[in-house]
Protein backbone atom coordinates (compact mmCIF):
# COMPACT_ATOMS: atom_id res chain seq x y z
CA UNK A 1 18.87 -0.93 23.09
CA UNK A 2 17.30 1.78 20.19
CA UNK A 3 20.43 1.07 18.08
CA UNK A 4 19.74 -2.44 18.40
CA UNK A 5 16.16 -2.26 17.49
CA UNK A 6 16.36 -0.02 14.93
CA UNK A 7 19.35 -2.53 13.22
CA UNK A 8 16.44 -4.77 13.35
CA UNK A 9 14.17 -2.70 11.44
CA UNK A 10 16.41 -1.58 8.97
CA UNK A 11 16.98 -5.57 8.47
CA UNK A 12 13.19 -6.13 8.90
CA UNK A 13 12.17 -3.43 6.17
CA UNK A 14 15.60 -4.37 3.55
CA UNK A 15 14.22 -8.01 3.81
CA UNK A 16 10.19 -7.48 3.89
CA UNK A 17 9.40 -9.31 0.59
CA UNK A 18 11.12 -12.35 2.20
CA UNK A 19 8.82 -12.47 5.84
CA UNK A 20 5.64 -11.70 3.78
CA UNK A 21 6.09 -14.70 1.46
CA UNK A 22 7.64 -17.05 4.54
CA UNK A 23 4.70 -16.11 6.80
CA UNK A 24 2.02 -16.56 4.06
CA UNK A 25 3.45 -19.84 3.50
CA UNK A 26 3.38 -20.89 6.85
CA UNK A 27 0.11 -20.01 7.58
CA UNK A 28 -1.02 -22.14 4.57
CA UNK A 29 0.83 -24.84 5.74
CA UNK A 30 -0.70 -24.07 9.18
CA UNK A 31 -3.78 -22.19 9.31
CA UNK A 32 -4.75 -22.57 12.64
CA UNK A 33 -1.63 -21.14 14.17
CA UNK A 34 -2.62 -17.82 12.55
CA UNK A 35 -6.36 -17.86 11.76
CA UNK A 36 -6.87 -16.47 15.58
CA UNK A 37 -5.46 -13.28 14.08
CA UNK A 38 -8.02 -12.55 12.11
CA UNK A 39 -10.47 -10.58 14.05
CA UNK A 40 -7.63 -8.71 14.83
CA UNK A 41 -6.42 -7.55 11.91
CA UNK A 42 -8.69 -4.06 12.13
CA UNK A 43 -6.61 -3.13 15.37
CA UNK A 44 -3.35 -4.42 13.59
CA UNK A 45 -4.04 -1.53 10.86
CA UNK A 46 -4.67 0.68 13.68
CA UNK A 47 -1.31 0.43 14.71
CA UNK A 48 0.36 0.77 11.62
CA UNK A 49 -1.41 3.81 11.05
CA UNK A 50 -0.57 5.06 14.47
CA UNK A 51 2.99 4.45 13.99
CA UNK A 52 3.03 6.07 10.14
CA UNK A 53 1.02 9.26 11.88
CA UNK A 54 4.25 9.51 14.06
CA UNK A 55 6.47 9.81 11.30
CA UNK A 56 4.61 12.56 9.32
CA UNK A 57 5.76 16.14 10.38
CA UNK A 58 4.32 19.56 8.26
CA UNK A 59 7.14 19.58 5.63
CA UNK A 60 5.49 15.92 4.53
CA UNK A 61 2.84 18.19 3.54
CA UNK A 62 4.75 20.94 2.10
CA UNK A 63 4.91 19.57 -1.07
CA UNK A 64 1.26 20.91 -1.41
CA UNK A 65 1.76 24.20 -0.85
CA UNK A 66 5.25 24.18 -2.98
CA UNK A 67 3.78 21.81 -6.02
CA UNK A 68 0.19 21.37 -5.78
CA UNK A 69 -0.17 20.72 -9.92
CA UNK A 70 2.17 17.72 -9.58
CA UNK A 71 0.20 16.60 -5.83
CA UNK A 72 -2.72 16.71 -7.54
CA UNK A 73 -1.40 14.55 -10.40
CA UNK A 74 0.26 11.80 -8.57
CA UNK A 75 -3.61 12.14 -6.25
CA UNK A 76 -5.72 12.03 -9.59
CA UNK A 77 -3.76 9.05 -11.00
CA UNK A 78 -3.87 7.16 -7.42
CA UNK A 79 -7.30 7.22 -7.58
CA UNK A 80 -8.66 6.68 -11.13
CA UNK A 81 -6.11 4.16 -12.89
CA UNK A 82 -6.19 1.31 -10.20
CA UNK A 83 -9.76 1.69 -9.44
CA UNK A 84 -10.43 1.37 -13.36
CA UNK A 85 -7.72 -0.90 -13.91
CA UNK A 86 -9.11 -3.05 -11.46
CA UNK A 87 -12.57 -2.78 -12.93
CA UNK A 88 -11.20 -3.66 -16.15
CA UNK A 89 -9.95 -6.74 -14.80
CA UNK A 90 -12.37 -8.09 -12.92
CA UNK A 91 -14.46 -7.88 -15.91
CA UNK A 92 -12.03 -9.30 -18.34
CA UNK A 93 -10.79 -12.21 -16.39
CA UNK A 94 -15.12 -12.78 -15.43
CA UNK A 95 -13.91 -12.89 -11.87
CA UNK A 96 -16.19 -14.27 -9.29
CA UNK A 97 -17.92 -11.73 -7.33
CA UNK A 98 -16.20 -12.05 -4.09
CA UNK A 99 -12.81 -11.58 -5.89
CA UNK A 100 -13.98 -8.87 -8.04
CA UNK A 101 -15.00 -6.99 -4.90
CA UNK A 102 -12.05 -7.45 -3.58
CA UNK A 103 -9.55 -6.77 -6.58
CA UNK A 104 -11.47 -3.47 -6.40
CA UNK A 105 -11.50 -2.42 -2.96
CA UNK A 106 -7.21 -2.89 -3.70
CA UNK A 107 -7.72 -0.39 -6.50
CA UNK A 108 -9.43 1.82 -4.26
CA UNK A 109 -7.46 2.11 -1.88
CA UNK A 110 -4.61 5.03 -0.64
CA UNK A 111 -0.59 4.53 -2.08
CA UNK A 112 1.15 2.73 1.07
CA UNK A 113 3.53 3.52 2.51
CA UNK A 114 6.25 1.45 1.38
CA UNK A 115 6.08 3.17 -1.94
CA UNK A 116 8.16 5.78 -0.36
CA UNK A 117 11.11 3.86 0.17
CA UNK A 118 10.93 2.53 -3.07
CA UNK A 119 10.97 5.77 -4.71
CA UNK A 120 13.96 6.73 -2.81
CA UNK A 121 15.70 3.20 -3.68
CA UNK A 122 14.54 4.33 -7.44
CA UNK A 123 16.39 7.75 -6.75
CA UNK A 124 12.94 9.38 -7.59
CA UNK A 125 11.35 12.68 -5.89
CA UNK A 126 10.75 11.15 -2.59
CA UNK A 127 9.49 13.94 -0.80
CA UNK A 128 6.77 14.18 -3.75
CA UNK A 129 5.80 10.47 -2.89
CA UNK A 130 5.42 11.29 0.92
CA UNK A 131 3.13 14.02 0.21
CA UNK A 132 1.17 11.75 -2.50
CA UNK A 133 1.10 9.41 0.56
CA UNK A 134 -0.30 11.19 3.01
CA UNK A 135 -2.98 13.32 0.98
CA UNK A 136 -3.96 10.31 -0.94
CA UNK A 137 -4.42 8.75 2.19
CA UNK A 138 -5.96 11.65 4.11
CA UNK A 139 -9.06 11.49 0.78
CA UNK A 140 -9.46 7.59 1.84
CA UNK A 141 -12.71 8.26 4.44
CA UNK A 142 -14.54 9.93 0.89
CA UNK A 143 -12.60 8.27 -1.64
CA UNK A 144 -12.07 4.67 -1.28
CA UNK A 145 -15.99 4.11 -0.40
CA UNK A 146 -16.98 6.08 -2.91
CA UNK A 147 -15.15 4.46 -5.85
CA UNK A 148 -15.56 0.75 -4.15
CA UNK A 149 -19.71 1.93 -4.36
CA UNK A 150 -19.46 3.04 -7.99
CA UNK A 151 -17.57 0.26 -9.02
CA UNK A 152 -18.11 -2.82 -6.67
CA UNK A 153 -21.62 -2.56 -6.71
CA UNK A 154 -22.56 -4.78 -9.00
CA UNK A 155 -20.79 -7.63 -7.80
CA UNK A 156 -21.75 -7.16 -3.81
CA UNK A 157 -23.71 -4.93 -1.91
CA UNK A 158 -21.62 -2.06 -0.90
CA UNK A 159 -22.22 0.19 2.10
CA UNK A 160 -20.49 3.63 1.80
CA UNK A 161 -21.37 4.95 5.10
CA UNK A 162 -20.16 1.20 6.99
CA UNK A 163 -17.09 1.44 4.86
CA UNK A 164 -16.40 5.51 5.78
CA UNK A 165 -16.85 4.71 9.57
CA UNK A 166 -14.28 2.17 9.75
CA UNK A 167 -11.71 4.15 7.45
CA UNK A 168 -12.41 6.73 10.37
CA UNK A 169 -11.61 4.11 12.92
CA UNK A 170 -8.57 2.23 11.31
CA UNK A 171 -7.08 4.94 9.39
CA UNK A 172 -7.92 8.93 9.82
CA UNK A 173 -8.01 8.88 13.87
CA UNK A 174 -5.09 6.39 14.35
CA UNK A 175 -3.29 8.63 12.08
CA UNK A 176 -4.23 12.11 13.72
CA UNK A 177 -3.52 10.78 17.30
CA UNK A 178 0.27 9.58 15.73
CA UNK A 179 1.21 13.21 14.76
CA UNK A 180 -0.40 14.70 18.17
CA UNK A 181 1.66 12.36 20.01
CA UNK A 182 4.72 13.62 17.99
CA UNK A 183 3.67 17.05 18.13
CA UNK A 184 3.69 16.76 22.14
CA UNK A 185 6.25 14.54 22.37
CA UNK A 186 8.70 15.53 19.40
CA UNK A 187 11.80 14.52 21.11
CA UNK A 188 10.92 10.92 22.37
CA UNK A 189 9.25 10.30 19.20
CA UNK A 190 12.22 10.90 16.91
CA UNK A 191 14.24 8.88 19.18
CA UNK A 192 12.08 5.80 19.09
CA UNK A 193 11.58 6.67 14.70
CA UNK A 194 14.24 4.27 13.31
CA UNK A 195 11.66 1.72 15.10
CA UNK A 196 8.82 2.33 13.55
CA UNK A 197 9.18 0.66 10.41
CA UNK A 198 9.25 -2.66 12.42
CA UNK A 199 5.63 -2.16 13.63
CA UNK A 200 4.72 -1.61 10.28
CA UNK A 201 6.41 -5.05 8.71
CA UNK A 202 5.00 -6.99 11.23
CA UNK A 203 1.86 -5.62 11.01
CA UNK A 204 1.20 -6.46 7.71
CA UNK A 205 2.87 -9.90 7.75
CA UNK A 206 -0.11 -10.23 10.72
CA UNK A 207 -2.54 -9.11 8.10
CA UNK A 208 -1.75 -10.91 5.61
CA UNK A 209 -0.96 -14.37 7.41
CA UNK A 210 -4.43 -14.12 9.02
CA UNK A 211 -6.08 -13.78 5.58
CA UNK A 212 -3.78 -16.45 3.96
CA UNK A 213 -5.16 -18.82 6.89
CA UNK A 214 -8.86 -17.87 6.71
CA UNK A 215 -8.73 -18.49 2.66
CA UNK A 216 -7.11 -21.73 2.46
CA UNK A 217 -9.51 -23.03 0.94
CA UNK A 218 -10.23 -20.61 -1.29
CA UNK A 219 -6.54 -20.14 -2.06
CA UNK A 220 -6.43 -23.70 -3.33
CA UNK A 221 -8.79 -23.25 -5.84
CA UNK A 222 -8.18 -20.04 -7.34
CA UNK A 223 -5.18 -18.46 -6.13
CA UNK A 224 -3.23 -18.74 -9.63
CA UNK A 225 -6.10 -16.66 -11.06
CA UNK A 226 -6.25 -14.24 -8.22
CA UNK A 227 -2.43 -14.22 -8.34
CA UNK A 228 -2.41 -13.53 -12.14
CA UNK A 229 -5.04 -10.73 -11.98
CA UNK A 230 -2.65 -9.31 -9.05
CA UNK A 231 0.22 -9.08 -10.91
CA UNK A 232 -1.47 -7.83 -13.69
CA UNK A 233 -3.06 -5.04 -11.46
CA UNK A 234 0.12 -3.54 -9.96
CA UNK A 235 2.18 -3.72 -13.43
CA UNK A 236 -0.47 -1.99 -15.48
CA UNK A 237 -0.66 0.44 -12.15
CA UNK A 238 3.27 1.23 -12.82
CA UNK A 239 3.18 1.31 -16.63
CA UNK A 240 0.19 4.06 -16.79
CA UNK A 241 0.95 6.08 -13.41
CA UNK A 242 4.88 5.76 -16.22
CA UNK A 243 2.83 7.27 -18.88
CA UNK A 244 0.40 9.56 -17.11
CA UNK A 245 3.67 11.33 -15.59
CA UNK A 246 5.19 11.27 -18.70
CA UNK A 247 2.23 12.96 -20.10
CA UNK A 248 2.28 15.54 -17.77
CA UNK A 249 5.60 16.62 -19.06
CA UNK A 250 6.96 15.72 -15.43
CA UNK A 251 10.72 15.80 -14.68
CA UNK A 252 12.44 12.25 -14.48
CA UNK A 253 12.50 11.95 -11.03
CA UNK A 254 9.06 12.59 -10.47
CA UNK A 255 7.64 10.17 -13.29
CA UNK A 256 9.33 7.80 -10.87
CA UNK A 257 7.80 8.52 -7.18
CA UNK A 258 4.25 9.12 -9.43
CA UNK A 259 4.88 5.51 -10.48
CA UNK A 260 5.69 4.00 -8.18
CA UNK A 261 2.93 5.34 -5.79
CA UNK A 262 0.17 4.22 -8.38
CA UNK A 263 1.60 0.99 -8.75
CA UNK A 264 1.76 -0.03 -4.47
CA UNK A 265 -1.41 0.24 -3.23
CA UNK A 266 -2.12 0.22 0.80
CA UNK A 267 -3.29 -3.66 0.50
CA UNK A 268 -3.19 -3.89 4.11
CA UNK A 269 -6.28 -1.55 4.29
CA UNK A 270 -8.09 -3.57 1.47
CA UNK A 271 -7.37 -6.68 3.24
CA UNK A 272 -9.06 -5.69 6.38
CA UNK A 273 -11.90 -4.08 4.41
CA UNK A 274 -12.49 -6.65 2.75
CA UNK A 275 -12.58 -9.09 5.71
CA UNK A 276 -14.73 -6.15 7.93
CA UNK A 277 -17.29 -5.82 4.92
CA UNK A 278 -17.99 -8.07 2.72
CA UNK A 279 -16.21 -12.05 3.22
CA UNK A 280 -13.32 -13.76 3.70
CA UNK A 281 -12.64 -14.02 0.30
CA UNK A 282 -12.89 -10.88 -0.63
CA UNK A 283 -9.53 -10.08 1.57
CA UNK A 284 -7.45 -12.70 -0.89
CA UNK A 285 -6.62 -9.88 -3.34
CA UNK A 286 -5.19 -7.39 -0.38
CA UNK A 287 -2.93 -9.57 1.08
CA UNK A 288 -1.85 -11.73 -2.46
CA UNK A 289 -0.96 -7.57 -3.65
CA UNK A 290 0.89 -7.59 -0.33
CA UNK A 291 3.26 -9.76 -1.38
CA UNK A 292 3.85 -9.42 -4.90
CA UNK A 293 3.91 -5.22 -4.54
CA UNK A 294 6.97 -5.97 -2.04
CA UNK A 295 9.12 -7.73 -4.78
CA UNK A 296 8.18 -5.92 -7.69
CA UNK A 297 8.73 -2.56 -5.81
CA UNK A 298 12.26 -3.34 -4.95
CA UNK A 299 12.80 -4.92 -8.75
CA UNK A 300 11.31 -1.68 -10.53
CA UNK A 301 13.33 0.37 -7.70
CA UNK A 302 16.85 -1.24 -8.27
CA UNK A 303 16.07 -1.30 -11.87
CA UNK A 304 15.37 2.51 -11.67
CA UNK A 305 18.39 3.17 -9.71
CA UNK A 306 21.11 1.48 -10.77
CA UNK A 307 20.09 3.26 -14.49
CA UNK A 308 20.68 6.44 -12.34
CA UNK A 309 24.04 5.18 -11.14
CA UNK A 310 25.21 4.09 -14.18
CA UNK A 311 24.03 7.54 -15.94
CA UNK A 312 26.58 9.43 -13.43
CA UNK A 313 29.63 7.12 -14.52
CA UNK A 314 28.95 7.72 -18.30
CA UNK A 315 28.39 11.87 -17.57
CA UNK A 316 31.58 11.75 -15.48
CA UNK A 317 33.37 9.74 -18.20
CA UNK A 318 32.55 11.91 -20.85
C-alpha cells in the first residue's frame, strides 16, 4: 500500500505543473465547486507545513554550521531581491493597490519548497537549497511582515503584529510539531516520507483553486497584467539571485540552488495571506506565481541539467 502511494506521489510531484494549471482552470470554469475551499485554505497551509516539518532532520540544518557565508547569502538574496523586485514592479506597471499588495506579500515571502527539487533536477547544491529553505523560512514570523509593512504600506494598511500571529499559526508551529513528531516517531515517519510530497501537491492545487474561484471576476479583467507582472517577478528573481551568486564568487553548483531558491517563492503562504489580511484580490498574485514558478522551475532545471550532462560527455570525450 506505501509503495503504491508513494508511486503516486512521485507521479503527483513529476507532473505538478500539469494539476495546478488543470485545477485552476476548472475552478474558473466552475467556481462554485471550489470557492467552499476558501476559508480553508489557512488549515490547508497548515498541513503542508506539518508534512514539510516531518521531512526536515538536523543535517537540513547543517549547512549552517558547515557554510554559514553562503546560508547567509542565498537568506540575504531571498529576502531583499523579490521584495524589491516586486516593489519595483508594482510601481512600474502602476498596479492597482490590491494587486500591488499582493505582488508584494509574494516577494516577501520564504523560498518553497519545491525549489529543492528543482535544484537537484538542475544538478545544483541541493543540500545548500534545503538549508536556504528552512532558515529562510524559519525568519518568515519577523521577516515577511516586516518587509510586506515597509513596502506594502502605501498601497493597504498593513498589520505586522496580525500578519506575525498567523505566520505563527500556519507556518512556525505546524512546522515545529512536524519534526517533534519525527523526532518521536523517526521510524514510522520515514516509512510514510515518500508520501509526503502528495500532501503537499494537493495542498496547493487546494490553495490555489480556491483563490482562482473567489477571483473570477477579478481574473477576467486583469489577469494578463497580473500574469505578466508574475512572470516578470520570478524571471528577474532567477536572473539576479544568477548574478548575486555569481558575484559572490560562488562555485557553479551553488549559483544554481541560490537561484533557483530566489526565483520560487512559497506562493502558497502569500496566497493565504493575502486572502487572511487584506482581500480576495490580493491572493491573485500567490496562486497565478503558483503556477507559472512550477513550469519555469522544471524549464530552468532541465535546462541547467542537461548542460551538466552534456559537460560530462565532452570531458569524457576529450
Amino acid at each position: 500500500m506505501m509503495k503504491a502511494l508513494g508511486r503516486i506521489s512521485n507521479f503527483a510531484t513529476t507532473t505538478f505543473a500539469l494539476w495546478v494549471i488543470l485545477f485552476a482552470i476548472l475552478s474558473f470554469i466552475m467556481p462554485q465547486g471550489f470557492a467552499w475551499i476558501a476559508p480553508h485554505v489557512s488549515l490547508l497551509l497548515g498541513i503542508i507545513m506539518f508534512s514539510r516539518g516531518l521531512t526536515l532532520t538536523a543535517n537540513d540544518f547543517k549547512g549552517v554550521f558547515l557554510a554559514p557565508k553562503i546560508v547567509l547569502i542565498g537568506v540575504a538574496a531571498q529576502y531583499t531581491i523579490m521584495p524589491l523586485t516586486a516593489f519595483a514592479l508594482a510601481k512600474a506597471f502602476n498596479l492597482p493597490p490590491e494587486i500591488a499588495a499582493g505582488v508584494i506579500l509574494v516577494g516577501c515571502c520564504p523560498g518553497g519548497t519545491s525549489s529543492n527539487v528543482m535544484t537537484f533536477m538542475a544538478k545544483g547544491n541541493t543540500a545548500l537549497s534545503v538549508t536556504i529553505t528552512a532558515v529562510s523560512t524559519l525568519l518568515a514570523p519577523i521577516l515577511t511582515p516586516s518587509l510586506t509593512f515597509l513596502l506594502a504600506s502605501q498601497w493597504l494598511s498593513v498589520s505586522f503584529m496580525d500578519m506575525f500571529v498567523s505566520i505563527i499559526k500556519v507556518v512556525l508551529i505546524p512546522i515545529i510539531l512536524g519534526i517533534i513528531i519525527r523526532m518521536l516517531f523517526t521510524k514510522a515517519v520515514e516509512k510514510s516520507t515518500p508520501v509526503l510530497p502528495l500532501i503537499s501537491v494537493i495542498g496547493i492545487i487546494g490553495v490555489a483553486s480556491a483563490v482562482v474561484a473567489v477571483n473570477k471576476d477579478s481574473i477576467v479583467t486583469s489577469g494578463l497584467l497580473i500574469f505578466a507582472v508574475v512572470v516578470l517577478h520570478n524571471l528577474i528573481g532567477y536572473f539576479i539571485g544568477f548574478l548575486a551568486a555569481k558575484l559572490f564568487k560562488l562555485n557553479f553548483k551553488d549559483v544554481k540552488a541560490v537561484s533557483i531558491e530566489v526565483g520560487m517563492q512559497n506562493s502558497g503562504l502569500a496566497a493565504s495571506l493575502g486572502l487572511a489580511h487584506f482581500t480576495a484580490v490580493a491572493a491573485v498574485p500567490g496562486a497565478i506565481f503558483s503556477v507559472w514558478h512550477n513550469i519555469s522551475g522544471p524549464l530552468l532545471a532541465n535546462y541547467w541539467g542537461k548542460r551538466d550532462k552534456d559537460d560530462e560527455v565532452d570531458h569524457k570525450a576529450a
